[in-house]
Protein backbone atom coordinates (compact mmCIF):
# COMPACT_ATOMS: atom_id res chain seq x y z
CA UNK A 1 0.00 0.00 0.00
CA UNK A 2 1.14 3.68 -0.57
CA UNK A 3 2.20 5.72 2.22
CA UNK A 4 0.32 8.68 2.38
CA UNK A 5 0.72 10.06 5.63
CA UNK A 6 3.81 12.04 6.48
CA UNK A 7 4.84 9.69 8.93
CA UNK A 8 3.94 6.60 7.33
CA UNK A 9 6.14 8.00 4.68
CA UNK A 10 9.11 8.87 6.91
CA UNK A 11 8.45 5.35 8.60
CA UNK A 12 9.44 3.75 4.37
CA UNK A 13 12.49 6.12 4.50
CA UNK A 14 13.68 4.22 7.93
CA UNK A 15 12.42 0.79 6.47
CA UNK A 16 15.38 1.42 3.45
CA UNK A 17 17.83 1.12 5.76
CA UNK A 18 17.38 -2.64 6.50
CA UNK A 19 18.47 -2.79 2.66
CA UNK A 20 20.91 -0.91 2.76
CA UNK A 21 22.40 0.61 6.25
CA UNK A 22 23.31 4.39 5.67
CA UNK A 23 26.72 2.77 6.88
CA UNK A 24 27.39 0.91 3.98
CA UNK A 25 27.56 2.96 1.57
CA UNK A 26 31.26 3.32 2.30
CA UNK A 27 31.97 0.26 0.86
CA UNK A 28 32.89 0.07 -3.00
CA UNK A 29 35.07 -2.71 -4.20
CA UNK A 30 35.30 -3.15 -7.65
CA UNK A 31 33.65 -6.43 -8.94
CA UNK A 32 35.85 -9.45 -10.01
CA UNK A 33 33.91 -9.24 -13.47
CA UNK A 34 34.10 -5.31 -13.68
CA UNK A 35 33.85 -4.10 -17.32
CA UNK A 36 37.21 -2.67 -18.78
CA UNK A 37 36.44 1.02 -18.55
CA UNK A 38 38.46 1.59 -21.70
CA UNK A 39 36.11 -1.12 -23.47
CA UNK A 40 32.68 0.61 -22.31
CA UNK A 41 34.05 4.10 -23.66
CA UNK A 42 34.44 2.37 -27.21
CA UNK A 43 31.11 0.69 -26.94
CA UNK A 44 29.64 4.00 -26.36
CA UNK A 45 31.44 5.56 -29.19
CA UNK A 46 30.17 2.56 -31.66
CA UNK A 47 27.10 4.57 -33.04
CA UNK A 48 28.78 7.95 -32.82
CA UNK A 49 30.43 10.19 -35.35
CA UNK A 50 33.79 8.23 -35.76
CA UNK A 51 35.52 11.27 -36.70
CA UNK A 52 35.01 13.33 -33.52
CA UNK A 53 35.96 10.21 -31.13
CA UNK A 54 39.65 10.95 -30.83
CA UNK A 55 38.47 14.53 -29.50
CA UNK A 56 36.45 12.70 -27.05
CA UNK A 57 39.49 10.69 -26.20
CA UNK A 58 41.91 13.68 -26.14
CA UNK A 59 39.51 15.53 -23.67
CA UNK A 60 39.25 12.65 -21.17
CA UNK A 61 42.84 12.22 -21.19
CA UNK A 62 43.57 15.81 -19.95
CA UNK A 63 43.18 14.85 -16.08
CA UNK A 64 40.94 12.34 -13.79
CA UNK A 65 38.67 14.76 -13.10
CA UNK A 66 38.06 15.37 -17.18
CA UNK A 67 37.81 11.59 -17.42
CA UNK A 68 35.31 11.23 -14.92
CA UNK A 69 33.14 14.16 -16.68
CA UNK A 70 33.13 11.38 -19.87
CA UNK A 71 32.60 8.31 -18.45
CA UNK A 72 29.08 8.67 -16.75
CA UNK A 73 28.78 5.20 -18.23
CA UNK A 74 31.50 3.66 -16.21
CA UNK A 75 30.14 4.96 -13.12
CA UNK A 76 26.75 3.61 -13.66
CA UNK A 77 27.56 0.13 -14.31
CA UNK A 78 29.87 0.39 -10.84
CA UNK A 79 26.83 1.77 -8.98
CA UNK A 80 24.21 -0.60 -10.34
CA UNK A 81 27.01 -3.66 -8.75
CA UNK A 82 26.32 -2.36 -5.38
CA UNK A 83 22.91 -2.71 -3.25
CA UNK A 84 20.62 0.75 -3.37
CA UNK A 85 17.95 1.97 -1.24
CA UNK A 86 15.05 1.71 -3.82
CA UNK A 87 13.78 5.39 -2.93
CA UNK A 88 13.87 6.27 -6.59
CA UNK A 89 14.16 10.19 -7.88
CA UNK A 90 14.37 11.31 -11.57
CA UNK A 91 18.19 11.44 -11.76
CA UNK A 92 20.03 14.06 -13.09
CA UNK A 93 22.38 10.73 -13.94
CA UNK A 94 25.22 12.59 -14.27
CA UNK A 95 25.77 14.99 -11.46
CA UNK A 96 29.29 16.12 -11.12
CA UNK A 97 30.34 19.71 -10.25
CA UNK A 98 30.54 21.13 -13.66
CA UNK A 99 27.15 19.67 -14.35
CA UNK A 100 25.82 22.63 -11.90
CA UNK A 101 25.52 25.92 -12.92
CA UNK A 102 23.81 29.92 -12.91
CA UNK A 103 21.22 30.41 -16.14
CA UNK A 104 18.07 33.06 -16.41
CA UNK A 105 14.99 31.82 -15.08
CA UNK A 106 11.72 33.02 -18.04
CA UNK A 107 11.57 35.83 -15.60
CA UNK A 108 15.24 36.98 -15.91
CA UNK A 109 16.71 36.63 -12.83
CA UNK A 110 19.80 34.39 -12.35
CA UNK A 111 19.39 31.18 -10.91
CA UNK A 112 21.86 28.18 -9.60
CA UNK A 113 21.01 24.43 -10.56
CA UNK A 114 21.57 21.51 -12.43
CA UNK A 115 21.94 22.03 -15.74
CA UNK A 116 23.04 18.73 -17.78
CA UNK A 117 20.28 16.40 -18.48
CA UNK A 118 21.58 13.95 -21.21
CA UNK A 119 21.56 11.00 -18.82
CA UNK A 120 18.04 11.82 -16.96
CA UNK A 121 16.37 8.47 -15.86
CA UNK A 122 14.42 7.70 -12.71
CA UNK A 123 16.62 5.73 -10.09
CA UNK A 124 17.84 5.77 -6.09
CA UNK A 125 18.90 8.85 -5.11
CA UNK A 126 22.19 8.16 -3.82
CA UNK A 127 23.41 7.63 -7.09
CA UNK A 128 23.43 11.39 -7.97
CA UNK A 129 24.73 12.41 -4.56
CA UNK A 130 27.61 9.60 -5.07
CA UNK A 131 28.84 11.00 -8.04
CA UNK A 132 28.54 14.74 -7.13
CA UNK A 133 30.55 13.38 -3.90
CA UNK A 134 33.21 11.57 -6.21
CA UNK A 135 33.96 14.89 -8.29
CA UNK A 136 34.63 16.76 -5.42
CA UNK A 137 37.08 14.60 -4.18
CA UNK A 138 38.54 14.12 -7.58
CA UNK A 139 38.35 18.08 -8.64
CA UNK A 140 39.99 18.55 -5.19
CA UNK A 141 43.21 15.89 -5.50
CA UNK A 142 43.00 17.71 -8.96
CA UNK A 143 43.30 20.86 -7.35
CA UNK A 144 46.28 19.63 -5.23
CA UNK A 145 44.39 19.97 -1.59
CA UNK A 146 45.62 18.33 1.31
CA UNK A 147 43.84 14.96 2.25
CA UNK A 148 41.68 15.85 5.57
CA UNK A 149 40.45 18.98 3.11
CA UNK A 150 39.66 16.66 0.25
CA UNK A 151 37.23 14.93 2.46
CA UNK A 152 36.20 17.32 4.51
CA UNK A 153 34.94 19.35 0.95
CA UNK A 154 33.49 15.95 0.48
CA UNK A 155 32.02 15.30 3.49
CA UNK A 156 30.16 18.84 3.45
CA UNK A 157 28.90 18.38 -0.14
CA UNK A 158 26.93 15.17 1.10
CA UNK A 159 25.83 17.08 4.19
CA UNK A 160 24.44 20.01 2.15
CA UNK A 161 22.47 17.65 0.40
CA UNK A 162 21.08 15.88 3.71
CA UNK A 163 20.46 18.93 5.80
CA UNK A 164 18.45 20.69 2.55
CA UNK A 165 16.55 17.34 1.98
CA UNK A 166 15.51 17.49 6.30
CA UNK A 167 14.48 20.78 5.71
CA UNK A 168 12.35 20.20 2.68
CA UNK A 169 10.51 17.07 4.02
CA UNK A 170 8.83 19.98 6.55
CA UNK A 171 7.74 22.33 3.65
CA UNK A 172 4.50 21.64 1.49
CA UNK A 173 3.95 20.59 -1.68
CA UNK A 174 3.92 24.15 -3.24
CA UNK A 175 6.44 25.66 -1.07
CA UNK A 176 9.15 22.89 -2.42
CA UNK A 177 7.94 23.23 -6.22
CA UNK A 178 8.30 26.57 -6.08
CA UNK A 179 11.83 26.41 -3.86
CA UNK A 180 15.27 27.93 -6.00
CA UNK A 181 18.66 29.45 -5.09
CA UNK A 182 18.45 33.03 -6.69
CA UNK A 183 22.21 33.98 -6.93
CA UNK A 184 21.79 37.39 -5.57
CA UNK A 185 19.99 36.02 -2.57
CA UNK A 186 23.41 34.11 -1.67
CA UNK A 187 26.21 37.47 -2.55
CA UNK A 188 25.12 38.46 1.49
CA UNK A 189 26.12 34.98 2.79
CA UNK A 190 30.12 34.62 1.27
CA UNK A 191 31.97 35.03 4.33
CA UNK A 192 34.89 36.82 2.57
CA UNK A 193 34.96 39.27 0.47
CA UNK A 194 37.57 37.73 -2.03
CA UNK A 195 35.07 34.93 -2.69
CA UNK A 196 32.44 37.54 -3.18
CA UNK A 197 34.65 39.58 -5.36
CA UNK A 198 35.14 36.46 -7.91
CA UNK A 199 31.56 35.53 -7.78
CA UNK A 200 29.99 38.94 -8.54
CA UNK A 201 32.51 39.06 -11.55
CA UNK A 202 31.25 34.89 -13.14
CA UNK A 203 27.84 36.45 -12.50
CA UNK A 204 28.48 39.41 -14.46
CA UNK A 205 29.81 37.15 -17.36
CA UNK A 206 27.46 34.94 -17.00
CA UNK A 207 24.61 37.95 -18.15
CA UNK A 208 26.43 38.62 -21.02
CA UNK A 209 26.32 35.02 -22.30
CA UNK A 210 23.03 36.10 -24.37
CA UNK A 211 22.23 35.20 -28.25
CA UNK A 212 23.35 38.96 -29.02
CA UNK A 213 26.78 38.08 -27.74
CA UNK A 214 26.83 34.75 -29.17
CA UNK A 215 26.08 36.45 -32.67
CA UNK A 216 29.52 38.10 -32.13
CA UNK A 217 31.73 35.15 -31.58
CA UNK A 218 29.64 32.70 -33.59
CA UNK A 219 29.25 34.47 -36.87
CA UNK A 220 30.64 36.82 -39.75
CA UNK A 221 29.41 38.45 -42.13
CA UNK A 222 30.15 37.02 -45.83
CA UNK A 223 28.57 38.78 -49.17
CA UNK A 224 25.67 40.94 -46.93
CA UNK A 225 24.97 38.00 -45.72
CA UNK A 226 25.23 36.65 -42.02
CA UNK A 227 26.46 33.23 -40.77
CA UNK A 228 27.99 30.92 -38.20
CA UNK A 229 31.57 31.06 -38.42
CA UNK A 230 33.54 27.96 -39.79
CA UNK A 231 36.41 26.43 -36.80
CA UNK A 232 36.99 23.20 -37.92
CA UNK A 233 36.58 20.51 -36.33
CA UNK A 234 34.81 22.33 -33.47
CA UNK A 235 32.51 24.31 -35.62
CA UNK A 236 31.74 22.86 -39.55
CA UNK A 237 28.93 24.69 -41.73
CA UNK A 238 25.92 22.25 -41.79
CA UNK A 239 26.10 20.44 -45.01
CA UNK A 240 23.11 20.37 -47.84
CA UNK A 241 21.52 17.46 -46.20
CA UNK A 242 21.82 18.49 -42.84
CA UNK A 243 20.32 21.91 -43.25
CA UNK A 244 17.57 20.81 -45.49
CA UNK A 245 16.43 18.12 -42.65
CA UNK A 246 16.59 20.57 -39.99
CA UNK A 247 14.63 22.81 -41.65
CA UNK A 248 12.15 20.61 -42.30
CA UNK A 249 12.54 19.09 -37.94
CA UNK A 250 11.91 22.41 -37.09
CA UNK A 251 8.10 22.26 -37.48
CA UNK A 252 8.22 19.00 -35.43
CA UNK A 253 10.60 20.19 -32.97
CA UNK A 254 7.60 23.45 -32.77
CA UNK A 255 4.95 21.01 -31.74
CA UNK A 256 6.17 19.86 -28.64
CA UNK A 257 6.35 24.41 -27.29
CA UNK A 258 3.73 25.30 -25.25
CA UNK A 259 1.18 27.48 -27.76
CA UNK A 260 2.40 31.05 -26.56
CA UNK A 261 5.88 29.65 -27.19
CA UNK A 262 4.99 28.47 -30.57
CA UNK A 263 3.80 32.28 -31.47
CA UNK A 264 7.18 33.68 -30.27
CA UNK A 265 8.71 30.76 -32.35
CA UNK A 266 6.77 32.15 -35.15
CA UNK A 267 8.36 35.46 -35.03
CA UNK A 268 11.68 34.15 -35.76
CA UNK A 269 13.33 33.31 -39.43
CA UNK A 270 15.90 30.32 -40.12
CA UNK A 271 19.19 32.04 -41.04
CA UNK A 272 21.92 29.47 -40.58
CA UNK A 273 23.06 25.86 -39.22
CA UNK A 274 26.13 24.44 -38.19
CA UNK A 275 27.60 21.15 -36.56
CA UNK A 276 29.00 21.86 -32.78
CA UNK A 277 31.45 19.86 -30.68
CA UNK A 278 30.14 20.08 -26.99
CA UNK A 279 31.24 18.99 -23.60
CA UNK A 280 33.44 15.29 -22.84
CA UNK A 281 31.37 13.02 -22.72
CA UNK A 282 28.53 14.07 -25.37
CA UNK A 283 31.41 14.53 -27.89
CA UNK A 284 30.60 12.35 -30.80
CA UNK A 285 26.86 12.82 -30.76
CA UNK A 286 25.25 14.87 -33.35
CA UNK A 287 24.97 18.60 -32.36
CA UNK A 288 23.92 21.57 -34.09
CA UNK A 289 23.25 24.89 -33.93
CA UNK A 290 21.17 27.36 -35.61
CA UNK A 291 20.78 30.97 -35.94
CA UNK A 292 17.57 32.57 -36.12
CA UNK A 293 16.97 36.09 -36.71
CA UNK A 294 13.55 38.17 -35.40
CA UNK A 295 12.40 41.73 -36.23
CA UNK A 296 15.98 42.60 -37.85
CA UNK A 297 19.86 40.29 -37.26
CA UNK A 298 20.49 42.92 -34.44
CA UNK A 299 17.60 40.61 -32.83
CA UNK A 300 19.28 37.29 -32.80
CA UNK A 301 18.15 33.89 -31.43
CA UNK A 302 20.28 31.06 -31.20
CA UNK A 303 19.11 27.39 -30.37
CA UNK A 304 20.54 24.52 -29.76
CA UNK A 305 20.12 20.95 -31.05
CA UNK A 306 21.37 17.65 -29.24
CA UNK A 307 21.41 14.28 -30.06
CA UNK A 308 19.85 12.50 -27.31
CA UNK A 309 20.37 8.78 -26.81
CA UNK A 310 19.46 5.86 -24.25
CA UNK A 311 20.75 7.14 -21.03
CA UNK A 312 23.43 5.48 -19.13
CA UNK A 313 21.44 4.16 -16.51
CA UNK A 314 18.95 3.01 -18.70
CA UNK A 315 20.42 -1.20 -19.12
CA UNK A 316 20.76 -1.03 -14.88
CA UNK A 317 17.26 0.35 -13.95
CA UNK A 318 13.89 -1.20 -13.84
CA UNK A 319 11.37 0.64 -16.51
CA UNK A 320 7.86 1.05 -14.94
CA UNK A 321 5.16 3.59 -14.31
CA UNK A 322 4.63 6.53 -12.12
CA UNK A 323 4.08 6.23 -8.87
CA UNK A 324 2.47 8.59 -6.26
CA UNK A 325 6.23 9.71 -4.54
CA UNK A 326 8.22 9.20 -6.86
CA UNK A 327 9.43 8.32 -11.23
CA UNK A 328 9.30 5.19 -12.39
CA UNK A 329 8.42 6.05 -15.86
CA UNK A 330 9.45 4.81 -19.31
CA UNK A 331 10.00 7.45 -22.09
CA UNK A 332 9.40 6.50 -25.67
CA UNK A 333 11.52 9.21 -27.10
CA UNK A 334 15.07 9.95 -25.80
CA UNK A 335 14.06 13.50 -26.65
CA UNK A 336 11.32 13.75 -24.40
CA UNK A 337 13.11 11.71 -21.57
CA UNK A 338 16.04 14.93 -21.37
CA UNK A 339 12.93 17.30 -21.87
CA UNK A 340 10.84 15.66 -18.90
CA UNK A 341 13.84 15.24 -16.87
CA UNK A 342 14.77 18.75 -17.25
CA UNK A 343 11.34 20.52 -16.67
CA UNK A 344 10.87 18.20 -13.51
CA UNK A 345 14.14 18.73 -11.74
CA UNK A 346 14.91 22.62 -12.90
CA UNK A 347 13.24 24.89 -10.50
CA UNK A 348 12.95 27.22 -13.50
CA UNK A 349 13.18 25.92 -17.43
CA UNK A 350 14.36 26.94 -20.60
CA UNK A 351 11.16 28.50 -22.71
CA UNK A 352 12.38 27.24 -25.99
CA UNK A 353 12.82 23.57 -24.49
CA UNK A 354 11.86 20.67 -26.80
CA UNK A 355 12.18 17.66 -28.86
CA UNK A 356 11.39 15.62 -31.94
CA UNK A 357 12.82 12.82 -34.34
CA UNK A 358 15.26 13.46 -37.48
CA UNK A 359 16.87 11.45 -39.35
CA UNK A 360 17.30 8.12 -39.36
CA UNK A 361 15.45 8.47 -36.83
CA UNK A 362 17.82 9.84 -34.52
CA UNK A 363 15.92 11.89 -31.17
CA UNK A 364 17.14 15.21 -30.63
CA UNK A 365 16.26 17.96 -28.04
CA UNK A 366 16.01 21.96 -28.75
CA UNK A 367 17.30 24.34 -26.28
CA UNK A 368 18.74 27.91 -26.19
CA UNK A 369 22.72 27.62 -26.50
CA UNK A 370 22.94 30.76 -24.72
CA UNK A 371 20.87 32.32 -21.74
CA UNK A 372 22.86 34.07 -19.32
CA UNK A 373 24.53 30.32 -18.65
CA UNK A 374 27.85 30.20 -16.62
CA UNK A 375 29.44 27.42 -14.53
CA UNK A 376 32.10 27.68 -11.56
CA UNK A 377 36.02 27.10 -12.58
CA UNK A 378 36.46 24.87 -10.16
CA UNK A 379 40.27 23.99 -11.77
CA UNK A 380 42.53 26.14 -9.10
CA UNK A 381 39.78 26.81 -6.73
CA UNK A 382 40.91 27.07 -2.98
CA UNK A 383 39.80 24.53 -0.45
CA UNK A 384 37.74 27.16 1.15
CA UNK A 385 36.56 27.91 -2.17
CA UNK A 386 35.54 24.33 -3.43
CA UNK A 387 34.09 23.74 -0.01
CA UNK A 388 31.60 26.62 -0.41
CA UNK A 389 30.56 25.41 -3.86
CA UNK A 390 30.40 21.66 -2.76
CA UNK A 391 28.24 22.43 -0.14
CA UNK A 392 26.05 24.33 -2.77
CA UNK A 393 25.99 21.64 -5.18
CA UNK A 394 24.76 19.29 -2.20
CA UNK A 395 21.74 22.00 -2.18
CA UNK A 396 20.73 22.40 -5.35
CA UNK A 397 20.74 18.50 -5.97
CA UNK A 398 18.43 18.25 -2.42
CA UNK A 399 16.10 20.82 -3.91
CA UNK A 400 16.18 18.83 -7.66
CA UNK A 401 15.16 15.36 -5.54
CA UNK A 402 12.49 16.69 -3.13
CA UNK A 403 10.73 17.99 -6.37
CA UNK A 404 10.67 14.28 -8.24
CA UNK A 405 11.00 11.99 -4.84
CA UNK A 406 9.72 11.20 -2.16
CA UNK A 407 11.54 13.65 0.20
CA UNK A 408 10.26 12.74 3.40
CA UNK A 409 10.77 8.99 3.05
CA UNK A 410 14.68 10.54 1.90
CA UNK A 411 14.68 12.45 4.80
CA UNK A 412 13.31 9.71 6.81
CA UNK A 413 15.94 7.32 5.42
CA UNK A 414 19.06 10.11 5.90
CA UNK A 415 18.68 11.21 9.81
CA UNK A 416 19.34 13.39 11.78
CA UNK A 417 23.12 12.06 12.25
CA UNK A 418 25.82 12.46 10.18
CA UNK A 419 26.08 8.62 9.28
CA UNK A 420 25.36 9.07 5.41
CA UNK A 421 27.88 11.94 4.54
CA UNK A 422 30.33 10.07 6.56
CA UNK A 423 29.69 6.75 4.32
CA UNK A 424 29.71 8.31 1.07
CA UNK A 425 32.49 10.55 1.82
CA UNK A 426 34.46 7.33 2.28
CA UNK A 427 32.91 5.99 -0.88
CA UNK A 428 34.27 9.02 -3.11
CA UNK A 429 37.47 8.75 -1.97
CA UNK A 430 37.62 5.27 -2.59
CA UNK A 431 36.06 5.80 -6.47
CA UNK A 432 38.18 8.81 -6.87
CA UNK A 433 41.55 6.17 -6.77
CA UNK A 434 39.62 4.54 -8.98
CA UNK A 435 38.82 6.83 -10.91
CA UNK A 436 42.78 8.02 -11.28
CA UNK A 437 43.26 4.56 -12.23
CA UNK A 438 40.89 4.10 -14.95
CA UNK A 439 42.14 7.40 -16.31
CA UNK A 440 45.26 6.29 -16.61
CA UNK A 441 44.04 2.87 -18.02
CA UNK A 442 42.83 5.31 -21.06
CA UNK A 443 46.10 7.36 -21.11
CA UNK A 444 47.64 4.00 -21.39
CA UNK A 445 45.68 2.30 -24.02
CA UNK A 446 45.91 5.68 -26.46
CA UNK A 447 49.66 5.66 -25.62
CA UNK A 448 49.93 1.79 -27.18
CA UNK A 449 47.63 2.83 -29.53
CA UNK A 450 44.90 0.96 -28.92
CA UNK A 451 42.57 4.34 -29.02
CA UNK A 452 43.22 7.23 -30.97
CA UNK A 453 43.50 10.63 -29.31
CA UNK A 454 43.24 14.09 -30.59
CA UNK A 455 44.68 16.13 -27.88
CA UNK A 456 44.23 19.49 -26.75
CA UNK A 457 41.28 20.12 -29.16
């Protein structure tokens, strides 16, 4: 039977632990059958564009942390070999530091949250907050932080995410849906004013990052006319084919706005396409980009287009229906699995989010490819630094959860103790050795040849 009071819900949280102790999630061994990491990169990159893989490569050989930003798939399969607490949440499935970020809200004002969706599926929460807990002890080793730092920034991360859960599970249904950390609200808390300093300056970037500035950067002027400039192999005119079909996806790609969307849609006229190397671990997938233009080109709109494919969780997860706490639903379109996990965990979404099928049928999702978007530089931060951004991570992924979960059976599983942070804490520093060591398994194999690298593109 579903738990429907608040307690009878908290009582489920406390149930979870006789699967899985809050204590044990320090342990991670890897399995005596553990999948080459090396081998489930290449079986990723099987159905991707061949000639972008050795940038993929290249990337993830830069450092650990850079690997571990590629190999979401590596993770999951290590995760999925372990028991979980079955209190399922719509994953962001790939929740590492750089996978947080500030963005405009419809309203214009800037907002911090998750912002990478590719590998969206519902699943136990932990998994999210073990990876998020993994890159901070990675990014911090990275970073060249002393030890008892490294897992203290750990250790807070996971306790940001436990204390904003606790408080959550005592708010109502419409006072966590309509929950969000509005940067300006958190200027007044940094403690120094050397943190506040740098912070005030990424949030100043970060509202220039608009489709006016983009057209700047992005594009030239050839014969009168505008369009996307050509930086091969990072940015490549869309050929004949391409452009034709996403002219004719655009329509389809329409359909899934909201109708008031659709009308500003409307108001905008195709000017140019191109093909777009993004991210690690999403190089290789088809991506696009296309510039529209409204009343004149000093009123420019650019939009994004993305590949999306099975997510990474998808072979380890059950595929079922909703249920009244909580996701357990089966998507029929990669597209509209990124979309729905998007719109569910953002507190605030893109208004020109959406998806549809092209060619081949290959799903792909529409966003805008700039809105005031900036993320952290977490390379060189400070302990204190990381620390302070760890601990905000741990928030925003709370506030993401309580939206799709159950939060008071979370809340009810977490505590009021510190046994959970302590356990995963553990766990990341465990995964980030391994993590070290699978990155150099890669650095390895390109070295003997066995994968092709393109590095520093």
């Amino acid at each position: 039977m579903t738990a429907t009071t608040a307690a009878d819900r908290a009582r489920r949280g406390k149930d979870a632990r006789k699967r899985v102790a809050r204590s044990a999630h320090t342990a991670w061994l890897p399995p005596v059958d553990r999948p080459d990491p090396v081998a489930v990169l290449e079986r990723q990159g099987r159905d991707r564009l061949p000639e972008l893989l050795p940038i993929r490569y290249g990337r993830m050989a830069a450092s650990p942390f850079a690997f571990l930003r590629g190999s979401a798939a590596v993770m999951a399969a290590d995760l999925a070999s372990q028991p979980h607490t079955g209190l399922t949440v719509q994953l962001c499935g790939d929740a590492h530091l750089l996978n947080f970020g500030v963005y405009a809200s419809p309203e214009r004002a800037l907002l911090f949250d998750l912002n990478d969706f590719d590998e969206t599926f519902p699943g136990p929460f932990e998994w999210d907050v073990k990876r998020l807990a993994a890159s901070v002890a990675v990014a911090a080793r990275e970073n060249g932080h002393p030890e008892p730092k490294v897992h203290r920034a750990t250790l807070e991360a996971v306790a940001a995410y436990r204390t904003g859960m606790r408080r959550l599970s005592r708010l109502g249904e419409l006072a966590v849906w309509y929950e969000c950390i509005d940067v300006e609200r958190l200027l007044p808390l940094l403690r120094s004013a050397r943190h506040r300093g740098r912070v005030e300056a990424s949030l100043t970037r970060a509202r220039r990052r608009t489709s006016l500035q983009a057209v700047g950067k992005l594009t030239e002027t050839v014969d009168g006319r505008r369009r996307i400039v050509h930086d091969p192999p990072l940015l490549e005119p869309a050929g004949a084919s391409d452009g034709a079909a996403l002219r004719k996806i655009f329509s389809d790609y329409r359909s899934t706005l909201a109708e008031e969307r659709r009308v500003l849609l409307d108001r905008y006229r195709f000017v140019d396409a191109a093909r777009k190397v993004v991210g690690v671990g999403s190089v290789g997938t088809r991506c696009f980009i296309v510039l529209l233009a409204g009343r004149d080109t000093d009123d420019p709109l650019f939009l994004q287009i993305k590949e999306a494919r099975a997510s990474v969780l998808e072979e380890h997860l059950p595929n079922g229906t909703y249920g009244t706490y909580g996701p357990h639903s089966s998507y029929g379109h990669p597209g509209h699995r990124v979309v729905a996990g998007q719109r569910l965990l953002q507190a605030a979404g893109d208004i020109f989010l959406g998806w549809m099928t092209g060619p081949q049928g290959r799903a792909f999702y529409w966003r805008q490819l700039r809105d005031m978007k900036g993320s952290a530089d977490v390379a060189g931060m400070s302990p204190a630094d990381l620390l302070a951004y760890a601990r905000l991570c741990g928030t925003a992924l709370a506030r993401a959860h309580a939206r799709s979960g159950d939060r008071v059976a979370i809340a009810g599983y977490l505590g009021g103790a510190d046994t959970f942070e302590r356990a995963v804490a553990d766990f990341a520093l465990a995964y980030a050795d391994r993590t070290a060591a699978d990155h150099a398994a890669l650095c390895a194999a390109i070295a003997a040849g066995v994968v092709k690298a393109a590095p520093g593109v």
